[in-house]
PDB file of N, CA and C in Angstrom:
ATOM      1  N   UNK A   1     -20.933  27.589   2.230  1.00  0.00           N
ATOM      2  CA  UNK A   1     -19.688  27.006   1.790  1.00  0.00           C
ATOM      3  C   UNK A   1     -19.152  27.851   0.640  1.00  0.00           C
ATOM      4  N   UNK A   2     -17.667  27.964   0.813  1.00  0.00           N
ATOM      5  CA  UNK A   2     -17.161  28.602  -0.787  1.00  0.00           C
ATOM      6  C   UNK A   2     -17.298  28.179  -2.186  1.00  0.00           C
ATOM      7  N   UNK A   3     -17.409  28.984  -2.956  1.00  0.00           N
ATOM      8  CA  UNK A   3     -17.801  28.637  -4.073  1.00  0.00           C
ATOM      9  C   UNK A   3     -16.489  27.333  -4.603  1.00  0.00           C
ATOM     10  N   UNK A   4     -17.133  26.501  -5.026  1.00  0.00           N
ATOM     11  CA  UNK A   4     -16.060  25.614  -5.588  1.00  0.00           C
ATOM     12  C   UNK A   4     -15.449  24.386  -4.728  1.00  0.00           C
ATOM     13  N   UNK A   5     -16.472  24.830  -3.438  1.00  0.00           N
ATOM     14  CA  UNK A   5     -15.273  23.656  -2.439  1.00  0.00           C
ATOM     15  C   UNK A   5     -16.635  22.828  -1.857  1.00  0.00           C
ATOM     16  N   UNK A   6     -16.721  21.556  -2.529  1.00  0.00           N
ATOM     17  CA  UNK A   6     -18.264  20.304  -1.956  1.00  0.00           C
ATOM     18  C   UNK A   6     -17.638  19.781  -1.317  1.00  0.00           C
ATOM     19  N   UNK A   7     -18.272  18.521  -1.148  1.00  0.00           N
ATOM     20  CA  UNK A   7     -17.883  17.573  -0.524  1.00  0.00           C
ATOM     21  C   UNK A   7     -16.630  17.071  -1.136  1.00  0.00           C
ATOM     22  N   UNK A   8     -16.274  16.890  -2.204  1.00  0.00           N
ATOM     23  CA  UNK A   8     -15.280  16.480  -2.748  1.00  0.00           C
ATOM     24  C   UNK A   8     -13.941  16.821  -2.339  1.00  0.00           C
ATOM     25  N   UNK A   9     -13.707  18.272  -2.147  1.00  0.00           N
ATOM     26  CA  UNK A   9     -12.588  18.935  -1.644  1.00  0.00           C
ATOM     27  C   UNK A   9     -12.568  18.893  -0.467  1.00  0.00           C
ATOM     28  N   UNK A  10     -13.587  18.362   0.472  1.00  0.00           N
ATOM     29  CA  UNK A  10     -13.696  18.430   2.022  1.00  0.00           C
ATOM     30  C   UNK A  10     -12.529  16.718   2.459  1.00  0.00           C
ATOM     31  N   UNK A  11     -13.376  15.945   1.154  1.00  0.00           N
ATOM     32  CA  UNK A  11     -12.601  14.626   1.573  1.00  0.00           C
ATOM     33  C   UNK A  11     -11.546  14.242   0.952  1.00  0.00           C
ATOM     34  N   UNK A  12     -11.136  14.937  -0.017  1.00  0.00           N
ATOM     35  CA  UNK A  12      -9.775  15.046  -0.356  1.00  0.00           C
ATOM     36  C   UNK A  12      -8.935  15.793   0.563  1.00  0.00           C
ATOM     37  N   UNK A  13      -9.247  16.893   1.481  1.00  0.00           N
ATOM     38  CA  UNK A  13      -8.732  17.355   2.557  1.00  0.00           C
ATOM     39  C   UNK A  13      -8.387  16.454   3.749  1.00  0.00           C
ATOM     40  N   UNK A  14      -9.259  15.539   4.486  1.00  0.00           N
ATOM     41  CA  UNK A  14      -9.286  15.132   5.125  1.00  0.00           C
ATOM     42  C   UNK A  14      -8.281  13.540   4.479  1.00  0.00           C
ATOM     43  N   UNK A  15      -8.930  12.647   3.509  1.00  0.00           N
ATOM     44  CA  UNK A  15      -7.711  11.926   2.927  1.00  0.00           C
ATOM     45  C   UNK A  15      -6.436  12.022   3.094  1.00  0.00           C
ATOM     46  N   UNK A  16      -6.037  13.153   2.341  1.00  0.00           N
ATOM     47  CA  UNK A  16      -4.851  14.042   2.484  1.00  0.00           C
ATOM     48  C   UNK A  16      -3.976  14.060   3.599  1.00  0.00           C
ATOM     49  N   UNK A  17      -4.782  14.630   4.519  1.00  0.00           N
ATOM     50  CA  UNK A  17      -4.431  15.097   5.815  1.00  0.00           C
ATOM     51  C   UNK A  17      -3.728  13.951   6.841  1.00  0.00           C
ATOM     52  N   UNK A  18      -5.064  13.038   6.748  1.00  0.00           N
ATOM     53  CA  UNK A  18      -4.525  11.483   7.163  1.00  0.00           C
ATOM     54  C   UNK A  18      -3.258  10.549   6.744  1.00  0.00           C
ATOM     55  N   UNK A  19      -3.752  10.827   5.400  1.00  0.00           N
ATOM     56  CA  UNK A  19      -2.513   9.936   4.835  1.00  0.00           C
ATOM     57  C   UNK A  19      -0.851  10.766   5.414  1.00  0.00           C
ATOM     58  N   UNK A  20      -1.238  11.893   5.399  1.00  0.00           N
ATOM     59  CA  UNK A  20       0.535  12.648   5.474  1.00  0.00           C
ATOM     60  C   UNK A  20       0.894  12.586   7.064  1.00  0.00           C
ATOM     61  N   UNK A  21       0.031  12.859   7.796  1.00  0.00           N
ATOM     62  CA  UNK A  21       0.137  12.921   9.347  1.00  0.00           C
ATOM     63  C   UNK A  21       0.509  11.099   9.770  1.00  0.00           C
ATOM     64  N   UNK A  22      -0.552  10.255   8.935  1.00  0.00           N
ATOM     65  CA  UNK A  22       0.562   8.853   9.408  1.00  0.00           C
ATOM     66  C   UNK A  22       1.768   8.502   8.966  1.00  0.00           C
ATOM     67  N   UNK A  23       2.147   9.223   7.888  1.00  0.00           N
ATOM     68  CA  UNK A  23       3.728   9.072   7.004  1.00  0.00           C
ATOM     69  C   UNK A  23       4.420   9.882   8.425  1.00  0.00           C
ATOM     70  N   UNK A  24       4.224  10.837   8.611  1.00  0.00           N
ATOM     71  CA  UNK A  24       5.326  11.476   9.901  1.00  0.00           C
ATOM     72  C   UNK A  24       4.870  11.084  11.000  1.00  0.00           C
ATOM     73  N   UNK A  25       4.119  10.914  11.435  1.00  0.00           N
ATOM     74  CA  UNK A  25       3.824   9.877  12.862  1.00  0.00           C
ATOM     75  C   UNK A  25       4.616   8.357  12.901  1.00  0.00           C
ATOM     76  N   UNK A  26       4.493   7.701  11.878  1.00  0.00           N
ATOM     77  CA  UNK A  26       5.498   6.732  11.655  1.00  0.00           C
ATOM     78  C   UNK A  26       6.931   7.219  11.714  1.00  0.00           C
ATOM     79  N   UNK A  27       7.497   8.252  11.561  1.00  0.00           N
ATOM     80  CA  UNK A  27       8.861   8.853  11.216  1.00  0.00           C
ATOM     81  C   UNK A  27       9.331   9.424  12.354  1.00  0.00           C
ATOM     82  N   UNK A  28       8.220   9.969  13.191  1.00  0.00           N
ATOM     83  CA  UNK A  28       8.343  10.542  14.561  1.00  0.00           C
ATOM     84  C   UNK A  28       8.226   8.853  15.414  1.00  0.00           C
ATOM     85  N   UNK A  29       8.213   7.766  15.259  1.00  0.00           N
ATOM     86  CA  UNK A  29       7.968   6.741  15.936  1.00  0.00           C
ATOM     87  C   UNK A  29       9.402   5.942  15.668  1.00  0.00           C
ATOM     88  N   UNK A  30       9.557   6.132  14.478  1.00  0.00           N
ATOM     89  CA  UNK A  30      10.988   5.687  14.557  1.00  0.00           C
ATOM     90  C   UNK A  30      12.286   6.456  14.840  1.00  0.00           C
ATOM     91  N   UNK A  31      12.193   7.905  14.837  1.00  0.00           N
ATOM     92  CA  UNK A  31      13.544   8.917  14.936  1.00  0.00           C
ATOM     93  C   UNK A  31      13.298   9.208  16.944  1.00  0.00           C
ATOM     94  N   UNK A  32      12.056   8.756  17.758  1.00  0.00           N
ATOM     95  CA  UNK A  32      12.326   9.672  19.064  1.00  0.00           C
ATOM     96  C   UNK A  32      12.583   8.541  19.683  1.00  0.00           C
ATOM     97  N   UNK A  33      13.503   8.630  21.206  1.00  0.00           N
ATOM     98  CA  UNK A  33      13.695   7.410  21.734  1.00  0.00           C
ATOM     99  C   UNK A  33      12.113   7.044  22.848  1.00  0.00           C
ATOM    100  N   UNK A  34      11.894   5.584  23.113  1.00  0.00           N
ATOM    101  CA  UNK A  34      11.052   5.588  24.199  1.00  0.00           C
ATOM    102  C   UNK A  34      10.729   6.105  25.062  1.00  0.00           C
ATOM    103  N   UNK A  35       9.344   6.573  25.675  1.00  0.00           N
ATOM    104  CA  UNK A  35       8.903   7.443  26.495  1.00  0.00           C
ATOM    105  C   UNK A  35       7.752   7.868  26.223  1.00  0.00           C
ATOM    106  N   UNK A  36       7.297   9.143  27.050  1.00  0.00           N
ATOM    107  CA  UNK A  36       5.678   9.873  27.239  1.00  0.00           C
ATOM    108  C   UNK A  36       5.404  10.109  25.874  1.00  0.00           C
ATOM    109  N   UNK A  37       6.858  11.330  25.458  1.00  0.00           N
ATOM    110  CA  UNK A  37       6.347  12.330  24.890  1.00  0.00           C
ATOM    111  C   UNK A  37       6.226  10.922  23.373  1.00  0.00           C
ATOM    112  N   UNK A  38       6.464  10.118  22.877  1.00  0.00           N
ATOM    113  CA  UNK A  38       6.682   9.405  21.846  1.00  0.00           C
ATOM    114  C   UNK A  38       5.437   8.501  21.839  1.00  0.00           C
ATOM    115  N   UNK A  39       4.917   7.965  23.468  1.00  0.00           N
ATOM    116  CA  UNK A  39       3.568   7.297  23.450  1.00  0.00           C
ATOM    117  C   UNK A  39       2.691   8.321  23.134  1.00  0.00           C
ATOM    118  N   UNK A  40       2.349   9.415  23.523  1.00  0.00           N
ATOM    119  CA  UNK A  40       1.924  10.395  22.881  1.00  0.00           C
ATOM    120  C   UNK A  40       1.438  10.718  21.600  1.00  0.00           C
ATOM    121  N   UNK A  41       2.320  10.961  20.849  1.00  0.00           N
ATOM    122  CA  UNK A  41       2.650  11.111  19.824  1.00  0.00           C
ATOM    123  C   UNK A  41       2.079   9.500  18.683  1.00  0.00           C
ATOM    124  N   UNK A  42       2.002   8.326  19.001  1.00  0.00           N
ATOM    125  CA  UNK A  42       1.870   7.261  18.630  1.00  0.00           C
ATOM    126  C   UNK A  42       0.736   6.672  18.897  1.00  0.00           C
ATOM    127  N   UNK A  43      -0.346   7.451  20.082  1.00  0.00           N
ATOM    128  CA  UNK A  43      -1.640   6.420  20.769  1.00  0.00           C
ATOM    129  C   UNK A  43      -2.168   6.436  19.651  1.00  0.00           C
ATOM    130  N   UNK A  44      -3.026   5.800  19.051  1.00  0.00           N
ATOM    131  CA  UNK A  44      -4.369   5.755  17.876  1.00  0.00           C
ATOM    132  C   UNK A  44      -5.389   5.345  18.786  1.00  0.00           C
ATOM    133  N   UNK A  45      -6.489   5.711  17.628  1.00  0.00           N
ATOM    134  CA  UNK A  45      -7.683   5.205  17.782  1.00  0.00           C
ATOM    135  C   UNK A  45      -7.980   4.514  16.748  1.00  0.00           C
ATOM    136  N   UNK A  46      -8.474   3.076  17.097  1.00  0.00           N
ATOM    137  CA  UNK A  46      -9.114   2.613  15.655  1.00  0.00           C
ATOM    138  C   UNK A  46     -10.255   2.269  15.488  1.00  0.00           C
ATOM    139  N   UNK A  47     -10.899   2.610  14.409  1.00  0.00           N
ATOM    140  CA  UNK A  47     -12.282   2.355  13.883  1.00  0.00           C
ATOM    141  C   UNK A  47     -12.563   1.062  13.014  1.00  0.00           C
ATOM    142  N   UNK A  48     -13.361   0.364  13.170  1.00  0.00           N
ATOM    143  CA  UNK A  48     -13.071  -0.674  11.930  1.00  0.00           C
ATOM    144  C   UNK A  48     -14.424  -1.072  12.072  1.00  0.00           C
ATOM    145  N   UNK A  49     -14.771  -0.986  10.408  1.00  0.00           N
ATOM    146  CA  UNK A  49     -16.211  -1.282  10.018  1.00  0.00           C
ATOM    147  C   UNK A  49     -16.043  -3.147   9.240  1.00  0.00           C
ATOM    148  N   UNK A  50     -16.854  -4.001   9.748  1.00  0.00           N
ATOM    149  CA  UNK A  50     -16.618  -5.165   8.854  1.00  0.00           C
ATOM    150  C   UNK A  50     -15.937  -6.296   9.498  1.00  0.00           C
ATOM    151  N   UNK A  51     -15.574  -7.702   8.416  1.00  0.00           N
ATOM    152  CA  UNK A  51     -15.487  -7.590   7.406  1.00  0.00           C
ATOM    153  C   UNK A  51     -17.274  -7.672   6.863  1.00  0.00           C
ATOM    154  N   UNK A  52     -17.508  -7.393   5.883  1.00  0.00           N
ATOM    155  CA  UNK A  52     -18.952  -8.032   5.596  1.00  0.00           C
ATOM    156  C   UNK A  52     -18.812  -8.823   3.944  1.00  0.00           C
ATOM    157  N   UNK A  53     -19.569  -9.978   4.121  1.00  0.00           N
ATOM    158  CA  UNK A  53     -19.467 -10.386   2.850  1.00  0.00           C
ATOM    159  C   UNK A  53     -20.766 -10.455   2.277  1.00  0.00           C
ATOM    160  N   UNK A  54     -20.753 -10.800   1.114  1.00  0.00           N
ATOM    161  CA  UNK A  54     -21.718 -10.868   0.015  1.00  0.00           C
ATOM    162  C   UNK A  54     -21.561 -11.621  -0.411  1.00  0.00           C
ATOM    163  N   UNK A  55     -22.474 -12.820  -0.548  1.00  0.00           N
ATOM    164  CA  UNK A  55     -22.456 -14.141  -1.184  1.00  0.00           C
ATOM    165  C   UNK A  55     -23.388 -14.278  -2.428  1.00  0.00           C
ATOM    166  N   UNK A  56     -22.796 -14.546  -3.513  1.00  0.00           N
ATOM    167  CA  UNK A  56     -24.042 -14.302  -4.480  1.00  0.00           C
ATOM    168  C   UNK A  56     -23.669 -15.801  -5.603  1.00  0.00           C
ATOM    169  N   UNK A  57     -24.017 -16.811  -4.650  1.00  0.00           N
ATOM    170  CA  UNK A  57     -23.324 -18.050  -5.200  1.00  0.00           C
ATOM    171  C   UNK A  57     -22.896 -18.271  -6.063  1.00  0.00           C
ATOM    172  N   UNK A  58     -22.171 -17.826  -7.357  1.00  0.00           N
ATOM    173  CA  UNK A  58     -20.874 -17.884  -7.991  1.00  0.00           C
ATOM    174  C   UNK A  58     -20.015 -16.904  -7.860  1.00  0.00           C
ATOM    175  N   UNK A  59     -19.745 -16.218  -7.175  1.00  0.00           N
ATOM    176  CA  UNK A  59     -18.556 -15.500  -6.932  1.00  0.00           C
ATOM    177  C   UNK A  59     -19.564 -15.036  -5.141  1.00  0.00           C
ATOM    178  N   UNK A  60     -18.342 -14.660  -4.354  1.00  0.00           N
ATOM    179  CA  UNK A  60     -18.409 -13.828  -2.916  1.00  0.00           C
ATOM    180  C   UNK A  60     -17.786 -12.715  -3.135  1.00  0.00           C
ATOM    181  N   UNK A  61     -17.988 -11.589  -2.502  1.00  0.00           N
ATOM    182  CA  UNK A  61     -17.457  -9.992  -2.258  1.00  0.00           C
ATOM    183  C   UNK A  61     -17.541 -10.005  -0.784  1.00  0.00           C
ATOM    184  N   UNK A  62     -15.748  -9.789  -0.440  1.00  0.00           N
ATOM    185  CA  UNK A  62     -15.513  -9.122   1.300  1.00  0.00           C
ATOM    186  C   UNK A  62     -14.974  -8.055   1.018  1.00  0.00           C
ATOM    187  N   UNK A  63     -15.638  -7.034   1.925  1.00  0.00           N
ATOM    188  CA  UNK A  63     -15.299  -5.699   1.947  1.00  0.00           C
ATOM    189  C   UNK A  63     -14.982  -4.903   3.580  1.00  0.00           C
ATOM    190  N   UNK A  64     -14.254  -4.505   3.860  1.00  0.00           N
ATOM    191  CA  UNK A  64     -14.196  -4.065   5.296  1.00  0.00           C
ATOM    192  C   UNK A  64     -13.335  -2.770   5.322  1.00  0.00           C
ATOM    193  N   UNK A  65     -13.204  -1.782   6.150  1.00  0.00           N
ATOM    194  CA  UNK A  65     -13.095  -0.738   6.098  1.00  0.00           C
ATOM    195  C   UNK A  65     -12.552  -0.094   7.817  1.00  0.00           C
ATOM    196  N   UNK A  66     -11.187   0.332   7.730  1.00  0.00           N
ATOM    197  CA  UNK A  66     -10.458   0.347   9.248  1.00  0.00           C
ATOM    198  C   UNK A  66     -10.194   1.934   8.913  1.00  0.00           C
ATOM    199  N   UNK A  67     -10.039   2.352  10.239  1.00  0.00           N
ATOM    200  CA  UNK A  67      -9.160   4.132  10.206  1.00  0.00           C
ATOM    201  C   UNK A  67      -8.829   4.231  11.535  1.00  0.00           C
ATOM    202  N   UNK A  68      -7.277   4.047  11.390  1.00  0.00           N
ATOM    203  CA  UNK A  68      -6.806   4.465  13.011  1.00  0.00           C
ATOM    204  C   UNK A  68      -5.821   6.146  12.680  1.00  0.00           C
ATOM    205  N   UNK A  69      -6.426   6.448  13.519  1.00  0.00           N
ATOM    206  CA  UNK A  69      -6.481   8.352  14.041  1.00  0.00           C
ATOM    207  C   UNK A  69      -5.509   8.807  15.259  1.00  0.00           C
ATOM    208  N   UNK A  70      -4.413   8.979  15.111  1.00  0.00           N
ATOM    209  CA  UNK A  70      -3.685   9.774  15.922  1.00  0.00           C
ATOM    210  C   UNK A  70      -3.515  11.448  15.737  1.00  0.00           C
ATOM    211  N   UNK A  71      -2.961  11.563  16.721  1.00  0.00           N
ATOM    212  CA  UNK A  71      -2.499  12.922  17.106  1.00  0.00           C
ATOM    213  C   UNK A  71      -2.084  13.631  15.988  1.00  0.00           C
ATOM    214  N   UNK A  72      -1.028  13.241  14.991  1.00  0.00           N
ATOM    215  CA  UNK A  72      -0.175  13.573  14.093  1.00  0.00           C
ATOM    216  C   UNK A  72      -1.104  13.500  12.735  1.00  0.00           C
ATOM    217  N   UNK A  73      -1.920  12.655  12.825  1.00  0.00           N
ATOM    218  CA  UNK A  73      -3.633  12.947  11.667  1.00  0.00           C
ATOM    219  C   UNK A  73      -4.174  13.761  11.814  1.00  0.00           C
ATOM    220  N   UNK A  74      -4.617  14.056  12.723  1.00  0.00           N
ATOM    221  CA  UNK A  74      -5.257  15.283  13.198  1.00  0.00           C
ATOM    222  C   UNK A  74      -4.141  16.642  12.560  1.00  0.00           C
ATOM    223  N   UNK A  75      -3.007  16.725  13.200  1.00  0.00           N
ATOM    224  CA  UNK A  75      -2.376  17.969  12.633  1.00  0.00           C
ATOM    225  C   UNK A  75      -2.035  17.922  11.418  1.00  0.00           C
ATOM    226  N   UNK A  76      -1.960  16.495  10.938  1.00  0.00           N
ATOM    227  CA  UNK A  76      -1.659  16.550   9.293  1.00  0.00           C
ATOM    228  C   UNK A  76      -3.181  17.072   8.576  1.00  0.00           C
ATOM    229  N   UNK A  77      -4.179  16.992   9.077  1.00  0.00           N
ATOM    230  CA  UNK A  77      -5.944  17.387   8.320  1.00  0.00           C
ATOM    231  C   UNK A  77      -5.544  19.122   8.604  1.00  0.00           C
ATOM    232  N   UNK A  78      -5.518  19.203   9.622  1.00  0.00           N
ATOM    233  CA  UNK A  78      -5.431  20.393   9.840  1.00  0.00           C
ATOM    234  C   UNK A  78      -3.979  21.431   8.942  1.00  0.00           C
ATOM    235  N   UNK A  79      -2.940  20.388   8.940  1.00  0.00           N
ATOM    236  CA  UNK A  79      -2.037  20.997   7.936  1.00  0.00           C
ATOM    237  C   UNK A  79      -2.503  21.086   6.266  1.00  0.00           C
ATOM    238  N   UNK A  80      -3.168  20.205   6.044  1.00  0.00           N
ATOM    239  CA  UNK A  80      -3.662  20.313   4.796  1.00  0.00           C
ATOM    240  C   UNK A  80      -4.661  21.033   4.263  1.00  0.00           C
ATOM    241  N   UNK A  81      -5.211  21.475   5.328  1.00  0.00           N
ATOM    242  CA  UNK A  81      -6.239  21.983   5.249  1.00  0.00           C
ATOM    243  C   UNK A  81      -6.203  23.566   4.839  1.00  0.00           C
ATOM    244  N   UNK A  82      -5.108  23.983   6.087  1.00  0.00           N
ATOM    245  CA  UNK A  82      -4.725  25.375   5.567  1.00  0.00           C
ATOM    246  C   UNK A  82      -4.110  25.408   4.352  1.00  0.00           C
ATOM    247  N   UNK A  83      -3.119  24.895   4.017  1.00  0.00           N
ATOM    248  CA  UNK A  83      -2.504  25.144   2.599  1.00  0.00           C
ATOM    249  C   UNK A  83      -3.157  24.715   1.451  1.00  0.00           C
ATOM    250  N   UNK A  84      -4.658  23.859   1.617  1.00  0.00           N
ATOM    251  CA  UNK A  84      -5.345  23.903   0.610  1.00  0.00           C
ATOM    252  C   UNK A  84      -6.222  25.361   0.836  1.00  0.00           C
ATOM    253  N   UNK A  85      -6.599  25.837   1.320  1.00  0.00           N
ATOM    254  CA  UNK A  85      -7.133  27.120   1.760  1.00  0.00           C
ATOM    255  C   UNK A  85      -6.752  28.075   0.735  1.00  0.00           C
ATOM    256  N   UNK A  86      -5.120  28.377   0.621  1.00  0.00           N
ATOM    257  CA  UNK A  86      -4.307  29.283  -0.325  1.00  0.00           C
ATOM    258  C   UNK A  86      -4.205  28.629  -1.543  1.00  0.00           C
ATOM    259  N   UNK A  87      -4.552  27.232  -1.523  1.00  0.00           N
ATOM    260  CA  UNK A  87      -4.787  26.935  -3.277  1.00  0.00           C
ATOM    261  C   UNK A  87      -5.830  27.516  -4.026  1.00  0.00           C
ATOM    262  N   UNK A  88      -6.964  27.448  -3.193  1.00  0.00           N
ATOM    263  CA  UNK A  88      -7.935  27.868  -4.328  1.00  0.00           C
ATOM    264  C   UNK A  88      -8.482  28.975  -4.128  1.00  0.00           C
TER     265      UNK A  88
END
């Protein structure tokens, strides 16, 4: 691995990547009209861990944990990825 880049910068990459690819996947869902190329563009996958709780009889903790993954996540990780590349 390069000097300087752990795990930390791997999941700030990937964070990143996700978060921006569902901001324009949403934007591409509302600007194209109905059809292939737009179901496409919109299928996800979702993951979802939970809920699980923790009961610790004076107070409870629920915690649960979802990630739905489209097409446009994927190219947003991959967009972020390169232009973090030329950051450091």
């Amino acid at each position: 691995m390069a000097k300087g880049r752990g795990i930390g910068f791997l999941l700030t990459v990937i964070v990143l990547g996700v978060l921006i690819g569902g901001v324009i996947g949403e934007i591409i869902g509302l600007l194209m009209p109905v059809g292939v190329v737009k179901e496409f563009f919109l299928r996800s996958v979702d993951a979802q861990l939970g809920p699980v709780t923790l009961d610790l009889h004076a107070f409870s903790i629920t915690m649960g944990f979802g990630l739905r993954l489209n097409i446009v996540s994927v190219l947003g990780v991959a967009l972020v990825a390169y232009l973090f590349r030329w950051y450091r």
